[in-house]
N, C-alpha and C. Protein backbone atom coordinates (compact mmCIF):
# COMPACT_ATOMS: atom_id res chain seq x y z
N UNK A 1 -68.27 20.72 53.20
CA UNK A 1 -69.32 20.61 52.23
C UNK A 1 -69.59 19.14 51.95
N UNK A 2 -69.90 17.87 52.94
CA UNK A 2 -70.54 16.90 52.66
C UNK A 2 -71.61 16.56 52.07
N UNK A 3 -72.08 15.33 51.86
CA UNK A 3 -73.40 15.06 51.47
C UNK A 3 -73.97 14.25 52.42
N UNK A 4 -75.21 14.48 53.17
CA UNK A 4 -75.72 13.59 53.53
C UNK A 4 -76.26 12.35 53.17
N UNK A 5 -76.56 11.79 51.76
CA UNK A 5 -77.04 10.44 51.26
C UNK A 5 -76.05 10.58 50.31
N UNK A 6 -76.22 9.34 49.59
CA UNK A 6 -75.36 9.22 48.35
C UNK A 6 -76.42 8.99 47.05
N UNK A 7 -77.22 9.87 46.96
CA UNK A 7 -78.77 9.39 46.28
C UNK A 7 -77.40 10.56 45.11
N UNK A 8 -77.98 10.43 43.62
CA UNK A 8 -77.43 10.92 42.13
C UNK A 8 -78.00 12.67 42.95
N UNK A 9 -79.75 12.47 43.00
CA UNK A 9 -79.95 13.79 43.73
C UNK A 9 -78.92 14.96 44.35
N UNK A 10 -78.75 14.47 45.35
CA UNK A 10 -77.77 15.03 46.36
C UNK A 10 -76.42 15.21 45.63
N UNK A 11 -75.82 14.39 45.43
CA UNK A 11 -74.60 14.33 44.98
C UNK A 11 -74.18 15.55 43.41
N UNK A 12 -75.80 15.60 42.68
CA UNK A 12 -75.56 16.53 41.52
C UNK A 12 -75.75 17.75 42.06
N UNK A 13 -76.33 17.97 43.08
CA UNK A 13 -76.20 18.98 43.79
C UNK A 13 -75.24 20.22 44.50
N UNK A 14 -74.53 19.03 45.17
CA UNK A 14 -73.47 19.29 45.90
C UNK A 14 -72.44 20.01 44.76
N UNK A 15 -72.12 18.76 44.07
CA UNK A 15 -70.98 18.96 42.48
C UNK A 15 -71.48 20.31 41.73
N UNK A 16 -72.42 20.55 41.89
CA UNK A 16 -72.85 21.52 40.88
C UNK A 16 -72.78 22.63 41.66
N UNK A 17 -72.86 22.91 42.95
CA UNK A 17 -72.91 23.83 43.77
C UNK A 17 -71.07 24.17 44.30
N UNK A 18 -70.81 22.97 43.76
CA UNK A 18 -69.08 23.58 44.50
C UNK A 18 -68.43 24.02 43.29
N UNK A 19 -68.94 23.56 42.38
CA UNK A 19 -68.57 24.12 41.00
C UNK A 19 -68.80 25.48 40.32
N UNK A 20 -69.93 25.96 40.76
CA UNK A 20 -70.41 27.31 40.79
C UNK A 20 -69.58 28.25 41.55
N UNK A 21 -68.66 27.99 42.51
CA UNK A 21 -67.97 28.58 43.28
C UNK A 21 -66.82 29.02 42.86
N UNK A 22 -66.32 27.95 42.30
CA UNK A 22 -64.79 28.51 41.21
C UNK A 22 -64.99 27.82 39.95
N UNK A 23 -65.88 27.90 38.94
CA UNK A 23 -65.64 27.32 38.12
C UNK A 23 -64.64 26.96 37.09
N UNK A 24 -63.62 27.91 36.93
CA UNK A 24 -62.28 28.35 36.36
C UNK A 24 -61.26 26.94 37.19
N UNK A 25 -61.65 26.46 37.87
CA UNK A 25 -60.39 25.25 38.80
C UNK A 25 -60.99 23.93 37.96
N UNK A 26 -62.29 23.72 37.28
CA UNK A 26 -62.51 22.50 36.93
C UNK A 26 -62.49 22.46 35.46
N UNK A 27 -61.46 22.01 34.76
CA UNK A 27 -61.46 21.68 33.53
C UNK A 27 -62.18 20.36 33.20
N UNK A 28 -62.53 19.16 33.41
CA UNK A 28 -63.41 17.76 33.36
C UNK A 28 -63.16 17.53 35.06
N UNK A 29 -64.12 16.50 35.10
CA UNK A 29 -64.91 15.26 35.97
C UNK A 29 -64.09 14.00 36.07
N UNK A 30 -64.25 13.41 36.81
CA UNK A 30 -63.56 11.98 36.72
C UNK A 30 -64.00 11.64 38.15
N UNK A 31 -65.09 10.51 37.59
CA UNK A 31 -65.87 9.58 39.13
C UNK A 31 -65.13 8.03 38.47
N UNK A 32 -65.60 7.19 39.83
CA UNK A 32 -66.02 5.95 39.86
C UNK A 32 -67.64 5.72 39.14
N UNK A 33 -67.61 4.32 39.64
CA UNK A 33 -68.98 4.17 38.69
C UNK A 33 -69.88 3.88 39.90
N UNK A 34 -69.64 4.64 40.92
CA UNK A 34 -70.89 4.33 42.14
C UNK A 34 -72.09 4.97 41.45
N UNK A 35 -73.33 4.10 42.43
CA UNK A 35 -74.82 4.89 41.97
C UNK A 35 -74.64 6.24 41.93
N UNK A 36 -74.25 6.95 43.16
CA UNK A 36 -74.39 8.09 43.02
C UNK A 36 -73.88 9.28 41.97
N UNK A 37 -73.20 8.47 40.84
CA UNK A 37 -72.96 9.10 39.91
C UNK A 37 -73.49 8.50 38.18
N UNK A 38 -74.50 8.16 38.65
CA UNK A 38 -75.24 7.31 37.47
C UNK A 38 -76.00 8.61 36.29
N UNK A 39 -76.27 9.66 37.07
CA UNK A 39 -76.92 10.88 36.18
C UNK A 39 -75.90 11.84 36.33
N UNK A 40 -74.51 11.49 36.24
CA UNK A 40 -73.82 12.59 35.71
C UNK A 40 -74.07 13.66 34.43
N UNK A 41 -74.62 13.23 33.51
CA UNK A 41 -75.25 13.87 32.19
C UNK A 41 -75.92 15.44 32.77
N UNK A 42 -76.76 15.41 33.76
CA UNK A 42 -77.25 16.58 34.51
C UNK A 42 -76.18 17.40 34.45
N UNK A 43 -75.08 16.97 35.68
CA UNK A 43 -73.74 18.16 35.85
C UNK A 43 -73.35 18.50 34.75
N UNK A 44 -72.90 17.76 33.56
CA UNK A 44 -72.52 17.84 32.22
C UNK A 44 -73.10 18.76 31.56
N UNK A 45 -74.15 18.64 31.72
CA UNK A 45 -75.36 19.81 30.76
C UNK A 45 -75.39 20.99 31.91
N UNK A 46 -75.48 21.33 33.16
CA UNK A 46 -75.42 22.42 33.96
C UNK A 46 -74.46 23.21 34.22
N UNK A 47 -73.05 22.25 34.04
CA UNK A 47 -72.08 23.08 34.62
C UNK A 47 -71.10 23.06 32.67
N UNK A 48 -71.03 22.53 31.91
CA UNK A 48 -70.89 22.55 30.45
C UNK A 48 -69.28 22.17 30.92
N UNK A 49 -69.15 21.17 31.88
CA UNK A 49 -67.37 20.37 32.18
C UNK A 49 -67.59 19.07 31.81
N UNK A 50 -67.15 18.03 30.43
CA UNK A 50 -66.51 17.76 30.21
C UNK A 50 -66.69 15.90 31.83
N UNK A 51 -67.40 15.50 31.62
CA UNK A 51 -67.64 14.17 32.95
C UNK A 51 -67.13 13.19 32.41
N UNK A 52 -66.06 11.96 32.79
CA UNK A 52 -65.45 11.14 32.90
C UNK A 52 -66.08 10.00 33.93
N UNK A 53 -66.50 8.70 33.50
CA UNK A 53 -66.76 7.84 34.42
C UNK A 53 -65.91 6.57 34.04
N UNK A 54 -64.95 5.89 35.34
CA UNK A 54 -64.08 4.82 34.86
C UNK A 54 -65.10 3.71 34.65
N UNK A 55 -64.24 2.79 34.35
CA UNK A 55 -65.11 1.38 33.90
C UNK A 55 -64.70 0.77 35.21
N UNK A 56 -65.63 -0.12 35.64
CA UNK A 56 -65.47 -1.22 37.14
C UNK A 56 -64.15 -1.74 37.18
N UNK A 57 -63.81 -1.50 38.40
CA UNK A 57 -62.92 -2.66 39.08
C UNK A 57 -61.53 -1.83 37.82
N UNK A 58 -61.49 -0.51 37.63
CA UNK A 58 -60.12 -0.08 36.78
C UNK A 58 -60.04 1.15 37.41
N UNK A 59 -59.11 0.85 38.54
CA UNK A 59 -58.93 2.30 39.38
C UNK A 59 -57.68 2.75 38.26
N UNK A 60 -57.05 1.83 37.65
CA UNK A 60 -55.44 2.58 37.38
C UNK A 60 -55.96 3.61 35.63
N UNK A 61 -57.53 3.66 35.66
CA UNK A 61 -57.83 4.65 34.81
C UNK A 61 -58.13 5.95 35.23
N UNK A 62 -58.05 6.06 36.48
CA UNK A 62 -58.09 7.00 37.84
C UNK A 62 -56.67 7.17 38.47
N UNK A 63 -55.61 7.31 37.76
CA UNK A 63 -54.26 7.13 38.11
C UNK A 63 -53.71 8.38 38.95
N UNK A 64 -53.89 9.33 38.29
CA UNK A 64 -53.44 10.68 38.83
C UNK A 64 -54.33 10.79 40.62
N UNK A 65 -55.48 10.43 40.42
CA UNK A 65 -56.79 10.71 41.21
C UNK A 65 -55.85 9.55 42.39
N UNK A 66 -55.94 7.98 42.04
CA UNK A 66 -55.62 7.17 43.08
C UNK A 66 -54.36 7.76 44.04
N UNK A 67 -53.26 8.30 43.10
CA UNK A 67 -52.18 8.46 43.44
C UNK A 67 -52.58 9.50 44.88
N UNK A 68 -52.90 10.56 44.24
CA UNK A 68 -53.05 11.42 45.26
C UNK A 68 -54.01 11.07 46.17
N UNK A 69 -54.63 10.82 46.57
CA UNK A 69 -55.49 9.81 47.36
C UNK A 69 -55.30 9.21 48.17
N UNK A 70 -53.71 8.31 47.70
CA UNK A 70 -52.90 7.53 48.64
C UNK A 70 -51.82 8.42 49.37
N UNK A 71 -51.44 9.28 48.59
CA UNK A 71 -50.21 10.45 49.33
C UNK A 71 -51.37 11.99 50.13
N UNK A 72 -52.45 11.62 50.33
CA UNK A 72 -52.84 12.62 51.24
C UNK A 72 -53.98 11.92 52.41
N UNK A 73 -53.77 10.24 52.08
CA UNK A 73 -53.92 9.46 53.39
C UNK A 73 -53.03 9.39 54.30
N UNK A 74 -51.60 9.74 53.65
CA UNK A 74 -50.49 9.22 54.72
C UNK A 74 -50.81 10.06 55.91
N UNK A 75 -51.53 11.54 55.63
CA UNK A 75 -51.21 12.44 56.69
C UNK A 75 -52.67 12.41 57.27
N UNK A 76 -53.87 12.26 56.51
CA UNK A 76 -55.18 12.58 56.85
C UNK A 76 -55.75 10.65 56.78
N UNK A 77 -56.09 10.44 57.56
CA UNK A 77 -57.14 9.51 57.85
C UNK A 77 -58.42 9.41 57.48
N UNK A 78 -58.93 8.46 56.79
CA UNK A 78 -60.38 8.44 56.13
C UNK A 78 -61.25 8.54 57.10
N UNK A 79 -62.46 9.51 56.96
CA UNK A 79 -63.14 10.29 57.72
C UNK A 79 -62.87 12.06 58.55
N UNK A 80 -61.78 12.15 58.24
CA UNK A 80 -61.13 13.24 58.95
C UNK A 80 -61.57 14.59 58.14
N UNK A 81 -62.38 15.35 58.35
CA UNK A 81 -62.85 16.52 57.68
C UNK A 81 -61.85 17.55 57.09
N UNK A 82 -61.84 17.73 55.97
CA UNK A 82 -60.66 18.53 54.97
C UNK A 82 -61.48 19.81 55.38
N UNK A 83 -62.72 20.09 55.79
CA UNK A 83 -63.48 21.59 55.33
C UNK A 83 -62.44 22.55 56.18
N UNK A 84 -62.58 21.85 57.62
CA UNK A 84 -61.42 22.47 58.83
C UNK A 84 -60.00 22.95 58.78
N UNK A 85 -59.81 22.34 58.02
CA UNK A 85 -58.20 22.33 58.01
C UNK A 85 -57.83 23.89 57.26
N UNK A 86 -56.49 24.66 58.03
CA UNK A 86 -56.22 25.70 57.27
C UNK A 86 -54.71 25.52 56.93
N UNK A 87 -54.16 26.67 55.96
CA UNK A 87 -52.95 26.16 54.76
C UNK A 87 -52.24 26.20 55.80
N UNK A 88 -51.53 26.20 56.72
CA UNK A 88 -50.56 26.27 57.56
C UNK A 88 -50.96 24.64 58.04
N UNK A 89 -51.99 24.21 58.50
CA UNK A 89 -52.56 22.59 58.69
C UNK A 89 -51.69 21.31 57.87
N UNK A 90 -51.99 21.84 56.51
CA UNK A 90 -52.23 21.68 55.18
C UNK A 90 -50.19 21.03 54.61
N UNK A 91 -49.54 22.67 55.02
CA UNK A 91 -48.72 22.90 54.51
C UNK A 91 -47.49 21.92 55.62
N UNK A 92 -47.42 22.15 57.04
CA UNK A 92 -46.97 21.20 58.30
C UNK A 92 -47.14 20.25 57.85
């Protein structure tokens, strides 16, 4: 489930559409402050979760988020598609 641009468009889209899927797994939000999350307020008001945006250049307010990030690079390489992968993939 990628996005093709990184336009707010697309991106509230996507978020709002994967969210509709299990909504019960997302208690709040928590982005960076890229463009593409400049109209978070939309998801906020559509999906009624609770959006978090860090302040620049303060990943360690993204702590939990960085962490894991860095411990599921060790095995997956940036660019490497998560959609593919199944729990036996996952779990190895």
């Amino acid at each position: 489930m990628g996005i093709n641009d990184r336009t707010t468009k697309s991106t509230n889209r996507r978020t709002i559409k994967l969210m509709s899927k299990m909504p019960e797994q997302f208690k709040t939000i928590t982005s960076d402050n890229g463009t593409e999350f400049h109209q978070y307020k939309k998801v906020e008001e559509v999906t009624n979760c609770p959006y978090y945006v860090a302040s620049p250049h303060r990943s360690w307010e993204r702590g939990t988020n960085e962490n894991t990030n860095g411990l599921i690079r060790q095995y997956l390489v940036k660019g490497v598609l998560m959609a593919g992968l199944l729990s036996n993939d996952v779990i190895s």
